[in-house]
Structure formats: C-alpha cells, structure tokens
C-alpha atoms as a PDB file:
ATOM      1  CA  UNK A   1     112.773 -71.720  72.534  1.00  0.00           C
ATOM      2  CA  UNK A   2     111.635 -72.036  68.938  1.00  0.00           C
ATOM      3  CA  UNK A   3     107.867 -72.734  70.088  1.00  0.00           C
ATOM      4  CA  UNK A   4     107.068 -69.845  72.247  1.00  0.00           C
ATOM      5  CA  UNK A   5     109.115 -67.411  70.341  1.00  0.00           C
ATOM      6  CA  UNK A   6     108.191 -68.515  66.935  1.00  0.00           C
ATOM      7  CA  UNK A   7     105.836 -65.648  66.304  1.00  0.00           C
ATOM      8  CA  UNK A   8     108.953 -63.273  67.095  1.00  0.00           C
ATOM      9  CA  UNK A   9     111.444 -65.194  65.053  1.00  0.00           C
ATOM     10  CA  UNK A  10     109.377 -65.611  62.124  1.00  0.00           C
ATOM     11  CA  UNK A  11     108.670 -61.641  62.299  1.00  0.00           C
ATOM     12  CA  UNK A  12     112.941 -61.599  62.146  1.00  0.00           C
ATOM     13  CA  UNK A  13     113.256 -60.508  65.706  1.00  0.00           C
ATOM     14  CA  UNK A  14     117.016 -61.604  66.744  1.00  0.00           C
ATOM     15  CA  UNK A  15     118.127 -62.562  69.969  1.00  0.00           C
ATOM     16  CA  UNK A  16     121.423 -62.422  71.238  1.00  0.00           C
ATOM     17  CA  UNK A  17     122.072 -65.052  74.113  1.00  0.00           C
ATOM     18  CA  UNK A  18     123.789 -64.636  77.445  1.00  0.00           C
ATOM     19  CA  UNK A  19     124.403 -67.630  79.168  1.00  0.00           C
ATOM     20  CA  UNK A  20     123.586 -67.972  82.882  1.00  0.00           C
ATOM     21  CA  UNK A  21     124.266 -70.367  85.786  1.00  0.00           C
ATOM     22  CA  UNK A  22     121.565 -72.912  84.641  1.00  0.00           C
ATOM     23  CA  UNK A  23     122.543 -73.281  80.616  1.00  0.00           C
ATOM     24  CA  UNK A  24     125.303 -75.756  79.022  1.00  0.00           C
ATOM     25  CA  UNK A  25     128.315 -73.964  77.790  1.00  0.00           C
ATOM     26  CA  UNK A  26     127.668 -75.726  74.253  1.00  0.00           C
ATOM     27  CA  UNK A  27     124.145 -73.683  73.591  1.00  0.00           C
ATOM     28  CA  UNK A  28     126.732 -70.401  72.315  1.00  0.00           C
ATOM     29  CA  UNK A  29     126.623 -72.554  69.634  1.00  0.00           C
ATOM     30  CA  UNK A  30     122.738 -72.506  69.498  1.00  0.00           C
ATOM     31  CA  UNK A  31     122.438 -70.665  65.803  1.00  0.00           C
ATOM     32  CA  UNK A  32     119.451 -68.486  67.156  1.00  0.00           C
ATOM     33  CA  UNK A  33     121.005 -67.380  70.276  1.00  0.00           C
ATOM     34  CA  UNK A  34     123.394 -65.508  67.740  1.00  0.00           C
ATOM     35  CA  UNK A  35     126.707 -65.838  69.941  1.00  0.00           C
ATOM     36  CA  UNK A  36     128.749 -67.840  66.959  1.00  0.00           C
ATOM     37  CA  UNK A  37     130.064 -69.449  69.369  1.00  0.00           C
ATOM     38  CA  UNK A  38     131.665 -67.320  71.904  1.00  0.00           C
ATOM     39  CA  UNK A  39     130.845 -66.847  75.358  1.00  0.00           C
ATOM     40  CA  UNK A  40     131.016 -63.203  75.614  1.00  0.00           C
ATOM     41  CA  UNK A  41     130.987 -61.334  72.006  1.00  0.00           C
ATOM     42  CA  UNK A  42     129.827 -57.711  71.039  1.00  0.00           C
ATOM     43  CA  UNK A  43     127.695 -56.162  67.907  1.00  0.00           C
ATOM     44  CA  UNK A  44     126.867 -52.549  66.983  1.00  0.00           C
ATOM     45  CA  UNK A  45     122.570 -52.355  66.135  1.00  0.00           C
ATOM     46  CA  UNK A  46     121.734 -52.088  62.724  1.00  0.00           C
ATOM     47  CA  UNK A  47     120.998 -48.698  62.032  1.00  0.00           C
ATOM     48  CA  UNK A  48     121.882 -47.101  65.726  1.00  0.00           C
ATOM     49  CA  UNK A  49     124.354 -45.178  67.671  1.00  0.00           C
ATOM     50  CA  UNK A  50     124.795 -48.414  69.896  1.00  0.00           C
ATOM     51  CA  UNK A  51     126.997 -51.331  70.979  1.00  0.00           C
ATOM     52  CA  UNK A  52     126.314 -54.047  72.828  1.00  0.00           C
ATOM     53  CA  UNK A  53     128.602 -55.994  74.588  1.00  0.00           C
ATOM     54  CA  UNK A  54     127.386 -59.805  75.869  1.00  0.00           C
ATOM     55  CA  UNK A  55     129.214 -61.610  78.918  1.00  0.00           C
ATOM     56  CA  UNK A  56     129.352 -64.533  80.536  1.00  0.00           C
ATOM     57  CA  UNK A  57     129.583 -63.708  84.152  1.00  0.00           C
ATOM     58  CA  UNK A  58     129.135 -67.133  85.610  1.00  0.00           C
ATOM     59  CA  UNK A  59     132.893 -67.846  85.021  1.00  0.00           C
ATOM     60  CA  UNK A  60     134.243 -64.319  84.546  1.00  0.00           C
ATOM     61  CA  UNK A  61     137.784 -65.525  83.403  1.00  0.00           C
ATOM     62  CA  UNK A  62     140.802 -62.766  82.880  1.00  0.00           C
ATOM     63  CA  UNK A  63     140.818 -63.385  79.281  1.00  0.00           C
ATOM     64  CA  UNK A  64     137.435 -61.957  78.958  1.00  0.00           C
ATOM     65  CA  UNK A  65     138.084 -59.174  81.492  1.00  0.00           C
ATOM     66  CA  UNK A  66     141.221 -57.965  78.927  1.00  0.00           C
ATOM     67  CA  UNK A  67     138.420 -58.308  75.794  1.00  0.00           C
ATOM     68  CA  UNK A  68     135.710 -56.388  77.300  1.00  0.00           C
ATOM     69  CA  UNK A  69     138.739 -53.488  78.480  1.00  0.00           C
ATOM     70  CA  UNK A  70     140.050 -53.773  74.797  1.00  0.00           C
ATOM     71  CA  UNK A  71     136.466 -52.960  73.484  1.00  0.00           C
ATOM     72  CA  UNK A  72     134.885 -51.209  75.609  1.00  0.00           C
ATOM     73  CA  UNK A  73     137.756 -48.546  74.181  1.00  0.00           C
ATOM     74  CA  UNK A  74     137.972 -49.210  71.369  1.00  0.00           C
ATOM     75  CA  UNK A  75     134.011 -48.360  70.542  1.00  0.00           C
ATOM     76  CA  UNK A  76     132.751 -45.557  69.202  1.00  0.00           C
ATOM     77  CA  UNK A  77     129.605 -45.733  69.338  1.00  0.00           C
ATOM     78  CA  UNK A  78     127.625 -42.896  71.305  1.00  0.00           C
ATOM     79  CA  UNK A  79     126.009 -45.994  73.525  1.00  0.00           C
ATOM     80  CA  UNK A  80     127.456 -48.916  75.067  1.00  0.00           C
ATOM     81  CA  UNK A  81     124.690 -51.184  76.969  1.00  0.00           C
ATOM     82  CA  UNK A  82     126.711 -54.325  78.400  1.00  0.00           C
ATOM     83  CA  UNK A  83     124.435 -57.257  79.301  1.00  0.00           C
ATOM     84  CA  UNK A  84     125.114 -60.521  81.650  1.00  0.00           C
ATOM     85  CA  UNK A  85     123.255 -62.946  83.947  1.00  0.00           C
ATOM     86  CA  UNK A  86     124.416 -61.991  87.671  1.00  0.00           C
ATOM     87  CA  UNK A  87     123.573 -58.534  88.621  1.00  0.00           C
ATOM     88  CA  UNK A  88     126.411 -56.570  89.857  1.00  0.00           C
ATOM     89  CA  UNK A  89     123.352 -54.255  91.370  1.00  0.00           C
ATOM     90  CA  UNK A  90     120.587 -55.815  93.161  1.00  0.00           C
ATOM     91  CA  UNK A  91     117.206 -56.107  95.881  1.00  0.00           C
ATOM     92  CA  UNK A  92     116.836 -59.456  95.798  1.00  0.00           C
ATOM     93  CA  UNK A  93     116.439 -61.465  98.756  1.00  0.00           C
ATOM     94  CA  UNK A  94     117.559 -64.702  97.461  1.00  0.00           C
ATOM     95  CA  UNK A  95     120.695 -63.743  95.465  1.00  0.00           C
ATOM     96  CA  UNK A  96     121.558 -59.937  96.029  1.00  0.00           C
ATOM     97  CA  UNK A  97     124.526 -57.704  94.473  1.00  0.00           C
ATOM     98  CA  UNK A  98     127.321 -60.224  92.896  1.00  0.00           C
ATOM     99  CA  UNK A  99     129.810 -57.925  94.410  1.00  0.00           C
ATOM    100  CA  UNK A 100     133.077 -60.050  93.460  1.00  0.00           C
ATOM    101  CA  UNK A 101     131.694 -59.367  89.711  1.00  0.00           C
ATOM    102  CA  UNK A 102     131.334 -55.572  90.610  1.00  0.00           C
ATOM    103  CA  UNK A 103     134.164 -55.369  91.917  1.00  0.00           C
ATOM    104  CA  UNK A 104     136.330 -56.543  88.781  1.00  0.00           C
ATOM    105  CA  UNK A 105     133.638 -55.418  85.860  1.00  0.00           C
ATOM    106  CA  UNK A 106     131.931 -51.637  87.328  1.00  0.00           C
ATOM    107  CA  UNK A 107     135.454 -50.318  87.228  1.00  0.00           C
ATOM    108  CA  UNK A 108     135.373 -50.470  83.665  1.00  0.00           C
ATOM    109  CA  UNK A 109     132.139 -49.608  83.003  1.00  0.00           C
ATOM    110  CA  UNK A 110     132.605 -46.407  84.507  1.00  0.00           C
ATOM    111  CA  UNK A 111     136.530 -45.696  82.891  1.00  0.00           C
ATOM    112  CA  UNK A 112     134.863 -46.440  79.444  1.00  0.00           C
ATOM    113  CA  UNK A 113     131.333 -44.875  79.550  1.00  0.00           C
ATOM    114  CA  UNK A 114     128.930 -47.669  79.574  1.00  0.00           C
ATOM    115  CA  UNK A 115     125.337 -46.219  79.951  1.00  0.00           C
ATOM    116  CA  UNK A 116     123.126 -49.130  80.528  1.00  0.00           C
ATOM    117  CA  UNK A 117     123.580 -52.363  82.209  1.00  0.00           C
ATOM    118  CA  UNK A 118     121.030 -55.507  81.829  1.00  0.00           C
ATOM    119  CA  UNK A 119     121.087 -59.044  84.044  1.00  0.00           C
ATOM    120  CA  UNK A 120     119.005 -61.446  84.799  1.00  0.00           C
ATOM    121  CA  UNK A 121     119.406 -64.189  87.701  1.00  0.00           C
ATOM    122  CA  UNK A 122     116.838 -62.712  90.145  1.00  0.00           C
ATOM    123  CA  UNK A 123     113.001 -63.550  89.213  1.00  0.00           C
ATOM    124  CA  UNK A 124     111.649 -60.737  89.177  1.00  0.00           C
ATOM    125  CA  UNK A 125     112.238 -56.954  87.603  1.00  0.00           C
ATOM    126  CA  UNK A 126     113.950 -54.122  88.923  1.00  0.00           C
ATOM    127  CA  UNK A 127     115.034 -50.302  87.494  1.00  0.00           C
ATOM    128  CA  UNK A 128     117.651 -49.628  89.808  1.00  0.00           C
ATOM    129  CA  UNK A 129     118.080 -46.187  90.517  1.00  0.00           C
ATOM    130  CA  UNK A 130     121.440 -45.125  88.377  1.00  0.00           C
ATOM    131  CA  UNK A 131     124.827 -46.218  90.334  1.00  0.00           C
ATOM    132  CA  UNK A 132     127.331 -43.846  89.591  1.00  0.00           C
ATOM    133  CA  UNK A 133     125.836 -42.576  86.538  1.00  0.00           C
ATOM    134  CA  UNK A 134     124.995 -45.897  84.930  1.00  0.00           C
ATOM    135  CA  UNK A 135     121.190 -47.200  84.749  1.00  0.00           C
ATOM    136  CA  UNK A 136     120.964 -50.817  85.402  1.00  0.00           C
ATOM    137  CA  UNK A 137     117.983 -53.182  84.970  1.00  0.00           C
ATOM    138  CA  UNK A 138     117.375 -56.516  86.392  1.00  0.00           C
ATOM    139  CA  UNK A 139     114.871 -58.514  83.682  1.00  0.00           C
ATOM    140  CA  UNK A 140     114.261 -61.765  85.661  1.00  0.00           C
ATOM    141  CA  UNK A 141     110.131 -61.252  85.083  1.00  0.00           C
ATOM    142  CA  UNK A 142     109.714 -64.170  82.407  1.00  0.00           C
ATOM    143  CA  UNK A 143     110.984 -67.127  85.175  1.00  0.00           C
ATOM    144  CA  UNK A 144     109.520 -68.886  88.417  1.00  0.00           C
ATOM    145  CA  UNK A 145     107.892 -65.417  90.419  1.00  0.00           C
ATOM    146  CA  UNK A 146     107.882 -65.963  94.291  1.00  0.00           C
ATOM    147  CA  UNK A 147     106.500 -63.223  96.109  1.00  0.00           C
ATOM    148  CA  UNK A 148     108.946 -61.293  98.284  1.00  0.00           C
ATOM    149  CA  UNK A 149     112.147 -62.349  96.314  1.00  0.00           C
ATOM    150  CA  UNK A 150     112.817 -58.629  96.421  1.00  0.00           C
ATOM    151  CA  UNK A 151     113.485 -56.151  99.279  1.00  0.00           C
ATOM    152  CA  UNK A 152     110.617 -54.096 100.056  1.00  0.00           C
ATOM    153  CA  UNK A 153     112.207 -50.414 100.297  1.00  0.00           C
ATOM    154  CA  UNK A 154     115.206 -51.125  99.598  1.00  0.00           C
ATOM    155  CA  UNK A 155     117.630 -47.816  98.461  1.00  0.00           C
ATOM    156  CA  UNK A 156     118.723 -49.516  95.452  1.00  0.00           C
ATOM    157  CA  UNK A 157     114.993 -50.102  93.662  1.00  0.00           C
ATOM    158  CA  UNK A 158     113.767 -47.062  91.722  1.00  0.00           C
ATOM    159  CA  UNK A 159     110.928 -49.486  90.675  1.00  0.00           C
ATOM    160  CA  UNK A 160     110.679 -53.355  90.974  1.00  0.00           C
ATOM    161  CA  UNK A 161     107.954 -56.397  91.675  1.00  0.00           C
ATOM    162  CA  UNK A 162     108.062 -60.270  91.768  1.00  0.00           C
ATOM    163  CA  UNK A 163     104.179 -60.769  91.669  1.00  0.00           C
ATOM    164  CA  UNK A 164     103.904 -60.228  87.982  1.00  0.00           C
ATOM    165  CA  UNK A 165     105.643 -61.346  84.916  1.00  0.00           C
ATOM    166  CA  UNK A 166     107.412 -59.086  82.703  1.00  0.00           C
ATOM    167  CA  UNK A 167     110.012 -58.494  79.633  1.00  0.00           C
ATOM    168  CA  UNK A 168     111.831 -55.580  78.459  1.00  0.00           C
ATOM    169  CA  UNK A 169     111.953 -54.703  74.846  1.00  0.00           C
ATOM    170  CA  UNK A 170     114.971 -52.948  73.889  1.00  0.00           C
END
C-alpha cells in the first residue's frame, strides 16, 4: 500500500479503509487505513458540509445496523455519503445486487437522507442511475478487469466498463 500510494501519502492525502471479503479483520488497525480500529466508523470532512459513514458489509452484524441508525440521525451535516464493499446496487455478471444487504441497510438510507453510496467488490466501474433518489457508484476499476463482468444494457447502469482501469476521486 505504502509503495504505490507513496506519492499520495507523502502529499497528505488520507484514506479511510473499508474492509472487504478478501482483507484480515486485524488491518482496521492498519494506522493509514485511518479506521482506529473499528470496523465500521464515521468522520465529518475537514472543511465540508459532509459525513461519511464506513461499513463493513461482509459481516453486517445488528450491532452495527443500530450504530449506523443512531448516526445516520443524529448527523447534521447537509451530506451523508455511506461507503462499503458489496454493492447493494449492481450490473455485474459475476456478483450482482447483494440484496440481503439492501434489504436491511437501503431502508435507512432512504429514512435518514443519505445522498451518495460507494462499493467496491465488482471489477469494474459503474454510475448507477439514482435508486430512489440516492446516486450509487460501484469503484471496482483499480482490481483484476475481465471483459464482460458487467451486463451490457442493463437498466441499472447509467454508465459503466470493465475494459479499462479507473478510480474515483472524491
């Protein structure tokens, strides 16, 4: 991590981690990652009109369910942009829409105005065209690209492709 992102670190870019299916539970405490040691955690930006809220949707236990209802209300910032691996929304041929985890977490998102959703999992990216008045993003780009892990046409995409490599800045 420290090698190809030097350049960014050393220009004091943070990232915040969320872990996914393939990462050890232990690398929240990874200092850089910036989770101090929780699996699911939120922060306001420096500066903004935002909160972000981090999950870990691998093992979506009811004691983070109860946090995330807890602060999702409690925030008062004009944005709330929740990030996790699994999408709750997705094209993808290999993996598709986690809908047990959209079934438990959209609920809230919607009661509690979350604008923007961001996951991972799939490799490849998608802009989803807004479900139910939230915009979600799939950000998979940066891993292993095999052509055709999305749907071609699907009514979901508003714009998505798995033969290039891609990150989103934020």
């Amino acid at each position: 991590f420290e090698i190809p992102y030097g350049p960014l670190l050393d220009a004091g870019v943070k990232f915040y981690g969320a872990l996914g299916n393939h990462d050890a539970r232990e690398q929240r405490f990874y200092e850089l990652f910036n989770m101090k040691g929780e699996l699911f955690y939120t922060f306001k930006a420096p500066k903004q009109d935002v909160r972000f809220f981090a999950l870990e949707s691998t093992y979506m236990q009811p004691e983070q369910i109860k946090w995330l209802e807890v602060e999702l209300q409690k925030a008062g910032e004009n944005w709330k942009i929740v990030f996790f691996h699994h999408p709750i929304y997705s094209s993808g041929a290999r993996h598709g829409s986690e809908l047990d985890l959209q079934r438990v977490v959209e609920p809230l998102f919607l009661e509690n105005g979350v604008d923007v959703v961001f996951s991972g999992h799939e490799h490849f990216y998608e802009r989803l065209k807004p479900q139910r008045g939230i915009n979600y993003f799939t950000a998979g780009g940066s891993a292993k690209l095999r052509s055709g892990d999305i749907v071609g046409n699907s009514a979901l995409t508003a714009k998505g492709f798995d033969t290039e490599q891609s990150f989103m800045l934020v």
